[in-house]
C-alpha atoms as a PDB file:
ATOM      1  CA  UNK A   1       0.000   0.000   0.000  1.00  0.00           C
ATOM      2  CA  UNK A   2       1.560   3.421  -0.801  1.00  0.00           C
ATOM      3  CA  UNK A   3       1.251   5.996   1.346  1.00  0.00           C
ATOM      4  CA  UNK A   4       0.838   9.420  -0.534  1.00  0.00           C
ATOM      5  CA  UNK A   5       2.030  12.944   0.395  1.00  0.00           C
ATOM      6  CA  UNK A   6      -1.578  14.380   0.898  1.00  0.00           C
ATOM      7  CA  UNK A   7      -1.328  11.713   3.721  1.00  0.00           C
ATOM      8  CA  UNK A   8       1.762  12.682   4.650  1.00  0.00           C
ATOM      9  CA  UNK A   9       0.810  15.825   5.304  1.00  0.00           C
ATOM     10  CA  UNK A  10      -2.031  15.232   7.346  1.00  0.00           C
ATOM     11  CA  UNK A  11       0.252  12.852   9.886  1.00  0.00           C
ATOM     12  CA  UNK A  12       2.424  16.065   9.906  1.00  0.00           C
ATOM     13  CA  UNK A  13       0.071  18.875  10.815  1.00  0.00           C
ATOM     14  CA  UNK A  14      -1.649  15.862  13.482  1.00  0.00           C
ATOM     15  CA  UNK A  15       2.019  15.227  15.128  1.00  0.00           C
ATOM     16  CA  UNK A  16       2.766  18.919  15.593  1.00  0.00           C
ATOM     17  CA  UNK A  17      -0.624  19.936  16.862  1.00  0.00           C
ATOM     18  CA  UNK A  18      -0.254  17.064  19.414  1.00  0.00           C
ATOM     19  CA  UNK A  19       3.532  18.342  20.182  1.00  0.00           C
ATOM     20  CA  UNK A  20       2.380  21.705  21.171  1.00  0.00           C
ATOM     21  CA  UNK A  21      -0.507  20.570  23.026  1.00  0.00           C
ATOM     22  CA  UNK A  22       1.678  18.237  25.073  1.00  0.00           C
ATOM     23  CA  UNK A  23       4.073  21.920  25.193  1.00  0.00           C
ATOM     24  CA  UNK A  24       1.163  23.975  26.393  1.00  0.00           C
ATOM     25  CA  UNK A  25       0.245  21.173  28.890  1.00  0.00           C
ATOM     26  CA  UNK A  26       3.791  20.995  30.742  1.00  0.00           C
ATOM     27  CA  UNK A  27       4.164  24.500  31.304  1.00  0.00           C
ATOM     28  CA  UNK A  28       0.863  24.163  33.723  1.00  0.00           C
ATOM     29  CA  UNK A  29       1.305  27.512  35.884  1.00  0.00           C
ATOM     30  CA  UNK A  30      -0.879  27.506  39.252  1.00  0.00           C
ATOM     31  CA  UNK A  31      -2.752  29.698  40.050  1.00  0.00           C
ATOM     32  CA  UNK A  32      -2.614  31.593  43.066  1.00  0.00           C
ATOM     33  CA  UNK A  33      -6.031  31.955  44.872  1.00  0.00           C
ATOM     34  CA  UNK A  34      -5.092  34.847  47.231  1.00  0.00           C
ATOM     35  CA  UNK A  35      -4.120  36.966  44.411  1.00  0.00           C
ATOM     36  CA  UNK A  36      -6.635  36.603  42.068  1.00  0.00           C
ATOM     37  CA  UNK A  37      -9.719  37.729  44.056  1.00  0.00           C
ATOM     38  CA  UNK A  38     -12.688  39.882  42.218  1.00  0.00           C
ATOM     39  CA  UNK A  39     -14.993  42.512  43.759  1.00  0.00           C
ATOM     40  CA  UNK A  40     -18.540  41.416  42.943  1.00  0.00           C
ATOM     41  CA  UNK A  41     -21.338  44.338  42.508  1.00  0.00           C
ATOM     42  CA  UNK A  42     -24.748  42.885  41.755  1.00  0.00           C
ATOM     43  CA  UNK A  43     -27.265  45.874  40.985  1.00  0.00           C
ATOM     44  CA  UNK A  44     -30.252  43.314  39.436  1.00  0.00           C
ATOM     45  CA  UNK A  45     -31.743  40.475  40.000  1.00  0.00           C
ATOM     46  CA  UNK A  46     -34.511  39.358  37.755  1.00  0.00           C
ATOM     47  CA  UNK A  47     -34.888  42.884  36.921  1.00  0.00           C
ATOM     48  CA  UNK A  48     -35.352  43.784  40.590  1.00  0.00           C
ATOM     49  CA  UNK A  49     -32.923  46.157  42.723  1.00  0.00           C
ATOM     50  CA  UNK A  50     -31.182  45.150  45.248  1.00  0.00           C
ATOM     51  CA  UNK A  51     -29.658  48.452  46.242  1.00  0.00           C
ATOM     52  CA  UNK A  52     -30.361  47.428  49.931  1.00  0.00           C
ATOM     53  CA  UNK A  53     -32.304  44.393  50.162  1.00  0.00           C
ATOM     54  CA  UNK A  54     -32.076  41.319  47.966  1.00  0.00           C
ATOM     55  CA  UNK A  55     -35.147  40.042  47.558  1.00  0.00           C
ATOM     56  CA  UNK A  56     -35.526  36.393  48.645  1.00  0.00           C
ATOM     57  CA  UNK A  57     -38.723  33.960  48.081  1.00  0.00           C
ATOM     58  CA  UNK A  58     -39.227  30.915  50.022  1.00  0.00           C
ATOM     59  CA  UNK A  59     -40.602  28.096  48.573  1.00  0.00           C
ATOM     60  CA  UNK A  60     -41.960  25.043  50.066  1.00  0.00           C
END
Protein backbone atom coordinates (compact mmCIF):
# COMPACT_ATOMS: atom_id res chain seq x y z
CA UNK A 1 0.00 0.00 0.00
CA UNK A 2 1.56 3.42 -0.80
CA UNK A 3 1.25 6.00 1.35
CA UNK A 4 0.84 9.42 -0.53
CA UNK A 5 2.03 12.94 0.39
CA UNK A 6 -1.58 14.38 0.90
CA UNK A 7 -1.33 11.71 3.72
CA UNK A 8 1.76 12.68 4.65
CA UNK A 9 0.81 15.83 5.30
CA UNK A 10 -2.03 15.23 7.35
CA UNK A 11 0.25 12.85 9.89
CA UNK A 12 2.42 16.06 9.91
CA UNK A 13 0.07 18.87 10.82
CA UNK A 14 -1.65 15.86 13.48
CA UNK A 15 2.02 15.23 15.13
CA UNK A 16 2.77 18.92 15.59
CA UNK A 17 -0.62 19.94 16.86
CA UNK A 18 -0.25 17.06 19.41
CA UNK A 19 3.53 18.34 20.18
CA UNK A 20 2.38 21.70 21.17
CA UNK A 21 -0.51 20.57 23.03
CA UNK A 22 1.68 18.24 25.07
CA UNK A 23 4.07 21.92 25.19
CA UNK A 24 1.16 23.97 26.39
CA UNK A 25 0.25 21.17 28.89
CA UNK A 26 3.79 21.00 30.74
CA UNK A 27 4.16 24.50 31.30
CA UNK A 28 0.86 24.16 33.72
CA UNK A 29 1.31 27.51 35.88
CA UNK A 30 -0.88 27.51 39.25
CA UNK A 31 -2.75 29.70 40.05
CA UNK A 32 -2.61 31.59 43.07
CA UNK A 33 -6.03 31.95 44.87
CA UNK A 34 -5.09 34.85 47.23
CA UNK A 35 -4.12 36.97 44.41
CA UNK A 36 -6.63 36.60 42.07
CA UNK A 37 -9.72 37.73 44.06
CA UNK A 38 -12.69 39.88 42.22
CA UNK A 39 -14.99 42.51 43.76
CA UNK A 40 -18.54 41.42 42.94
CA UNK A 41 -21.34 44.34 42.51
CA UNK A 42 -24.75 42.89 41.76
CA UNK A 43 -27.27 45.87 40.98
CA UNK A 44 -30.25 43.31 39.44
CA UNK A 45 -31.74 40.47 40.00
CA UNK A 46 -34.51 39.36 37.76
CA UNK A 47 -34.89 42.88 36.92
CA UNK A 48 -35.35 43.78 40.59
CA UNK A 49 -32.92 46.16 42.72
CA UNK A 50 -31.18 45.15 45.25
CA UNK A 51 -29.66 48.45 46.24
CA UNK A 52 -30.36 47.43 49.93
CA UNK A 53 -32.30 44.39 50.16
CA UNK A 54 -32.08 41.32 47.97
CA UNK A 55 -35.15 40.04 47.56
CA UNK A 56 -35.53 36.39 48.64
CA UNK A 57 -38.72 33.96 48.08
CA UNK A 58 -39.23 30.92 50.02
CA UNK A 59 -40.60 28.10 48.57
CA UNK A 60 -41.96 25.04 50.07
Amino acid sequence: MKITNYTNTILTIIAVCLVLIVIELGSFMPVNARNSVLEVDIRQVGGSSVYRNLPVEIVK
